[in-house]
N, C-alpha and C. Protein backbone atom coordinates (compact mmCIF):
# COMPACT_ATOMS: atom_id res chain seq x y z
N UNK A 1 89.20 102.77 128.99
CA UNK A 1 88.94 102.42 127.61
C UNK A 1 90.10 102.88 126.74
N UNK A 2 90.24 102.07 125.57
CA UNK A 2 91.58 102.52 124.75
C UNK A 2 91.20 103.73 123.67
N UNK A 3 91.79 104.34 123.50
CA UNK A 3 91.52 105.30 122.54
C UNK A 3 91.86 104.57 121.45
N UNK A 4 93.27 103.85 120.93
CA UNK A 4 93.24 103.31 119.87
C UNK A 4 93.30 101.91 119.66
N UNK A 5 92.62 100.88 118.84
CA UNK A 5 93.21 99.51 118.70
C UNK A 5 94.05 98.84 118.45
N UNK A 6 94.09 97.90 118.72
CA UNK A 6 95.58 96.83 118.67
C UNK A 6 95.55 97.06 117.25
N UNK A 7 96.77 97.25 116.37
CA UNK A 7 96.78 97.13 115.15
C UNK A 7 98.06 95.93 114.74
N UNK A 8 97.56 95.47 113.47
CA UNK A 8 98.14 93.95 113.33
C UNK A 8 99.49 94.71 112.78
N UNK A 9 100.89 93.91 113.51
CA UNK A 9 102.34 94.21 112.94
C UNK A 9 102.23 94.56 111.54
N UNK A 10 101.54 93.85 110.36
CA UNK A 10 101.67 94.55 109.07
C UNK A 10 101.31 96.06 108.87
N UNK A 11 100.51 95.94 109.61
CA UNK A 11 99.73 97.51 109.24
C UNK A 11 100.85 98.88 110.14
N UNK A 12 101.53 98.09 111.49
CA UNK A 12 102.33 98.94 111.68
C UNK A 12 103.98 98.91 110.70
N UNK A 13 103.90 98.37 110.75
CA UNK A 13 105.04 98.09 109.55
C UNK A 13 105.00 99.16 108.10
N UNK A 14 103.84 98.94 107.35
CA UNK A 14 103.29 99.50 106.48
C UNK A 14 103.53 101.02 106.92
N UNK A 15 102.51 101.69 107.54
CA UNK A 15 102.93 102.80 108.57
C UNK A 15 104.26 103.15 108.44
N UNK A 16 105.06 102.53 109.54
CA UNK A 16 106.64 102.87 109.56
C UNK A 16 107.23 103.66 108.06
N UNK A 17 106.84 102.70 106.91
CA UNK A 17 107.59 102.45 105.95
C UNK A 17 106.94 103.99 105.22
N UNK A 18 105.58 104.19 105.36
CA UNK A 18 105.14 105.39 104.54
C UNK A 18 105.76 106.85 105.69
N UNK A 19 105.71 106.36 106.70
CA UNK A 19 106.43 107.51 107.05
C UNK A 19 107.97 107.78 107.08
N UNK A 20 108.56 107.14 106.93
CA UNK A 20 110.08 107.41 106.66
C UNK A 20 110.11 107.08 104.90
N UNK A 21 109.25 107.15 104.30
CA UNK A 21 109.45 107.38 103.02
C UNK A 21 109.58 106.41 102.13
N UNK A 22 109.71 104.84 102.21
CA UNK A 22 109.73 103.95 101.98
C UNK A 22 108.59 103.16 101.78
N UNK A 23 107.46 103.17 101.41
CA UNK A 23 106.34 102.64 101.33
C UNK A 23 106.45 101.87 99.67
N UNK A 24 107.02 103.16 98.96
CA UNK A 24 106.72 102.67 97.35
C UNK A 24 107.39 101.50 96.99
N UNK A 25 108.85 101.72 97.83
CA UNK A 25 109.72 100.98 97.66
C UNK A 25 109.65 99.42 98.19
N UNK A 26 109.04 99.69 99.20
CA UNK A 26 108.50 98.51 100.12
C UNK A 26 107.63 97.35 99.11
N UNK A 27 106.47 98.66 98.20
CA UNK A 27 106.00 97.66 97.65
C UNK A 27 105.97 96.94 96.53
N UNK A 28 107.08 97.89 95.50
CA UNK A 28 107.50 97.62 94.50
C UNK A 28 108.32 96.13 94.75
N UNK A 29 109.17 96.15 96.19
CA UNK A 29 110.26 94.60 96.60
C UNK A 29 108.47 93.43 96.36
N UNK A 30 107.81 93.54 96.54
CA UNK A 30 107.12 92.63 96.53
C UNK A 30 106.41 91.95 95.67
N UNK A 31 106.65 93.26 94.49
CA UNK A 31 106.75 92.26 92.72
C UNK A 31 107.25 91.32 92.38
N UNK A 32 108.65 91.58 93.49
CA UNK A 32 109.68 90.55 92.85
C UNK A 32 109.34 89.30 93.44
N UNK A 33 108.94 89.61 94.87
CA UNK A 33 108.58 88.42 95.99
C UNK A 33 107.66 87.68 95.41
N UNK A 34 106.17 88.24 95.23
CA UNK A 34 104.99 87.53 94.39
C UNK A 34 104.83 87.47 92.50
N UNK A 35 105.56 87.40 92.23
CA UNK A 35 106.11 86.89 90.51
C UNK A 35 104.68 86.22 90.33
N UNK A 36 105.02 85.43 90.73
CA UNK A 36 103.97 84.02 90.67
C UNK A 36 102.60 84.28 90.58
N UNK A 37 102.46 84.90 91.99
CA UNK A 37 101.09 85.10 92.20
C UNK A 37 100.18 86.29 91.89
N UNK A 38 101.42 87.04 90.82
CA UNK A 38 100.62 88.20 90.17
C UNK A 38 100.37 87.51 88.91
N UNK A 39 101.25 86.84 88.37
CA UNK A 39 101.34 86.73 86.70
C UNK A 39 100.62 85.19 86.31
N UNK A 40 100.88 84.06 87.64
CA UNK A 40 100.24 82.68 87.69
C UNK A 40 101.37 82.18 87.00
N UNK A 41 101.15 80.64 86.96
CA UNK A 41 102.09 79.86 87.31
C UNK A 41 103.00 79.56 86.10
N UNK A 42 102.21 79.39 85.26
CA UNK A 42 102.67 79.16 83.42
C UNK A 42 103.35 80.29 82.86
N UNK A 43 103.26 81.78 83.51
CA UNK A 43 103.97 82.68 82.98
C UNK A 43 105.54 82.71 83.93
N UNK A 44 105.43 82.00 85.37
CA UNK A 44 106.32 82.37 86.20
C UNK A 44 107.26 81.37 85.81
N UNK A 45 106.66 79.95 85.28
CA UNK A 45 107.60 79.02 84.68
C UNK A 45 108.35 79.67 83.75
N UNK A 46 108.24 80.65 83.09
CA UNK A 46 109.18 81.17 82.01
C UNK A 46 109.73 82.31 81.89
N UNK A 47 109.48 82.88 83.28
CA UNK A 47 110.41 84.04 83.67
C UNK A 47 110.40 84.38 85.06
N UNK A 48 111.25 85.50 85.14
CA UNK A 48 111.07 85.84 86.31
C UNK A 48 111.27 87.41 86.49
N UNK A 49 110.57 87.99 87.45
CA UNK A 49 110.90 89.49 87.71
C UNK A 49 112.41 89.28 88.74
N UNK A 50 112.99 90.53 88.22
CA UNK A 50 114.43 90.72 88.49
C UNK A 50 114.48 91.72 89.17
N UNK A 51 114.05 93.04 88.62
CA UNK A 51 114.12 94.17 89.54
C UNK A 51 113.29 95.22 89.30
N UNK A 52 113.08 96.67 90.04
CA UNK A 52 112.41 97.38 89.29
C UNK A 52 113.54 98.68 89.68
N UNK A 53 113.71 99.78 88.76
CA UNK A 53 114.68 100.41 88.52
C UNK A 53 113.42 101.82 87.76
N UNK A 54 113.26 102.75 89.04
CA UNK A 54 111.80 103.60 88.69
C UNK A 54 111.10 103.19 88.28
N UNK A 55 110.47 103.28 87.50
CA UNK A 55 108.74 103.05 87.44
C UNK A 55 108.49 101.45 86.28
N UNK A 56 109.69 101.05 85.70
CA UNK A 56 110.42 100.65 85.19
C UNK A 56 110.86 98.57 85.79
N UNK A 57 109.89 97.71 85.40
CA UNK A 57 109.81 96.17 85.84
C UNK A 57 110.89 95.62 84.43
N UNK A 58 112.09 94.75 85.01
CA UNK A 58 112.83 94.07 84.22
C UNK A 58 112.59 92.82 84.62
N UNK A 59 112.31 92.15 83.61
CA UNK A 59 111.46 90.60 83.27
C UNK A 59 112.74 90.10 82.19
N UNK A 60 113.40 88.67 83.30
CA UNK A 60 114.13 87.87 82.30
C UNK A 60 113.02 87.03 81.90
N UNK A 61 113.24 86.53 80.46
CA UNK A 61 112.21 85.59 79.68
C UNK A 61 112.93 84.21 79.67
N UNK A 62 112.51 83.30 79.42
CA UNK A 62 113.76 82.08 78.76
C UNK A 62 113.67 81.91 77.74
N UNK A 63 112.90 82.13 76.72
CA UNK A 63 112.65 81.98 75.20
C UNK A 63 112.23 83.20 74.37
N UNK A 64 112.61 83.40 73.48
CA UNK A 64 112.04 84.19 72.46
C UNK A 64 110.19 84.57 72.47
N UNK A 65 110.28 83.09 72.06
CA UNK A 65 108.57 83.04 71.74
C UNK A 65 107.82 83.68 73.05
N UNK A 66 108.37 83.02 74.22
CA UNK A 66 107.73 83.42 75.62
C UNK A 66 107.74 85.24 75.77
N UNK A 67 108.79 85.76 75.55
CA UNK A 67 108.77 87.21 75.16
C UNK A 67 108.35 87.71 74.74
N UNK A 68 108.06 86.95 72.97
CA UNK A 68 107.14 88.28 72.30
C UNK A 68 106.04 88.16 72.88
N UNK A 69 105.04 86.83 73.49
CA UNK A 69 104.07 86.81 73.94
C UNK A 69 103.50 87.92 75.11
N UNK A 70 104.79 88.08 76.06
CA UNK A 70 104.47 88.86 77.02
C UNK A 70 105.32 90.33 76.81
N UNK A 71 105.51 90.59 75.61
CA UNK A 71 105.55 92.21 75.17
C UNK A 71 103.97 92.18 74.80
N UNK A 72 103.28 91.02 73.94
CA UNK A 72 102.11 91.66 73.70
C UNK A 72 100.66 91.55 74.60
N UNK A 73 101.52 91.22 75.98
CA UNK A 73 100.13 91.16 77.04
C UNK A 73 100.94 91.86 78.36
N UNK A 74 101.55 93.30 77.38
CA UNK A 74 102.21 93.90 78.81
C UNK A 74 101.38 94.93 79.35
N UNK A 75 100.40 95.61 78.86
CA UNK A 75 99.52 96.36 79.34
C UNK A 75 99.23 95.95 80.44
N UNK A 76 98.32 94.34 80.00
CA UNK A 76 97.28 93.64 81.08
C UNK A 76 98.59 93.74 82.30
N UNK A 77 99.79 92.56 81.87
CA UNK A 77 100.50 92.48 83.58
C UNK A 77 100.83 93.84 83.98
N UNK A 78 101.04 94.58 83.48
CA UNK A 78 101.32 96.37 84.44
C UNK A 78 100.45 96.24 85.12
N UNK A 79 98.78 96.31 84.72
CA UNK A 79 97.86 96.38 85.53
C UNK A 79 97.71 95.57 86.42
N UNK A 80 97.62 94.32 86.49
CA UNK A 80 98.03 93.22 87.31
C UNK A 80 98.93 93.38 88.59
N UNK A 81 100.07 93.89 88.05
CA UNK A 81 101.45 93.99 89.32
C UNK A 81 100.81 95.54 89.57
N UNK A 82 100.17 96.34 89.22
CA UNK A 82 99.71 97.66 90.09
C UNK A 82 98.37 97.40 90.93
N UNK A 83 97.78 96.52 90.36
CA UNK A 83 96.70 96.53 90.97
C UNK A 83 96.90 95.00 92.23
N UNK A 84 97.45 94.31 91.89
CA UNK A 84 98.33 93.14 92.99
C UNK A 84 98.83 94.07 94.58
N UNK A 85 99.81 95.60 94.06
CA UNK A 85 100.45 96.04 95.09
C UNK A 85 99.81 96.85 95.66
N UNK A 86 98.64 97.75 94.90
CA UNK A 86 98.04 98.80 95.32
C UNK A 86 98.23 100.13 95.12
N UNK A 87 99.21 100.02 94.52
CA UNK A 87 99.34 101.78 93.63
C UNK A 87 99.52 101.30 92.54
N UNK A 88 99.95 102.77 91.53
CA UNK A 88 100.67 101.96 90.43
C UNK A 88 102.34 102.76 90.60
N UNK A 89 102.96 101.51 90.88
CA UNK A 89 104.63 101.45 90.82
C UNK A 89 105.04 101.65 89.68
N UNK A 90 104.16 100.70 88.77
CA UNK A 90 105.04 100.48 87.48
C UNK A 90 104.46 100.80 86.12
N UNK A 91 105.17 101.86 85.35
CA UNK A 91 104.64 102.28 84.15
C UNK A 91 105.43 101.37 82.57
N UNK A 92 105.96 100.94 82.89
CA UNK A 92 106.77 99.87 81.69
C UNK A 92 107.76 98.74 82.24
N UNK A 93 107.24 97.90 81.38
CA UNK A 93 107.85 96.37 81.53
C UNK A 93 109.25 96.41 80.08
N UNK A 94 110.36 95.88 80.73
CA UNK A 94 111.37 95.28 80.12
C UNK A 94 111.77 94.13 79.55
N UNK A 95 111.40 93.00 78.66
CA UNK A 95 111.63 91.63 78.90
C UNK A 95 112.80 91.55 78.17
N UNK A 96 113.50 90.84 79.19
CA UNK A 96 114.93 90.23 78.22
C UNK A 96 114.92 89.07 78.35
């Protein structure tokens, strides 16, 4: 009998990454990867996540208007992209 189960490549992966120290980082890259599917489709049409630089999400905008809109619904997406990755990575959004 096995003592432990087959575990699916993500989960060893995941693993790997929290033990050599890389987990946060791992999942912060995946803000950038899922833009879309944290923020939906109408916000991703008008920007995009660029990078994160500590705790710290830089969001190019393409318009003005589209900006101020999402300075004033930046609470909600923090929560969104923390609660999307599973910790919270990110304590402030940048939009340029």
């Amino acid at each position: 009998m096995y003592k432990n189960r087959p575990k699916t490549i993500g989960t060893v992966i995941e693993r790997l990454f929290n033990d050599l120290g890389l987990y946060e980082r791992y999942k912060r890259s995946e803000i950038i990867a899922s833009w879309k599917d944290i923020v939906g489709e109408q916000v991703a049409r008008v920007s995009t996540a660029e990078r994160v630089v500590g705790k710290r999400l830089f969001v190019h905008v393409n318009d003005s208007a589209w900006r101020h809109e999402l300075h004033l619904r930046k609470k909600e997406i923090i929560y969104k992209v923390n609660r999307f990755i599973g910790l919270t990575a990110i304590e402030d959004i940048k939009f340029h």
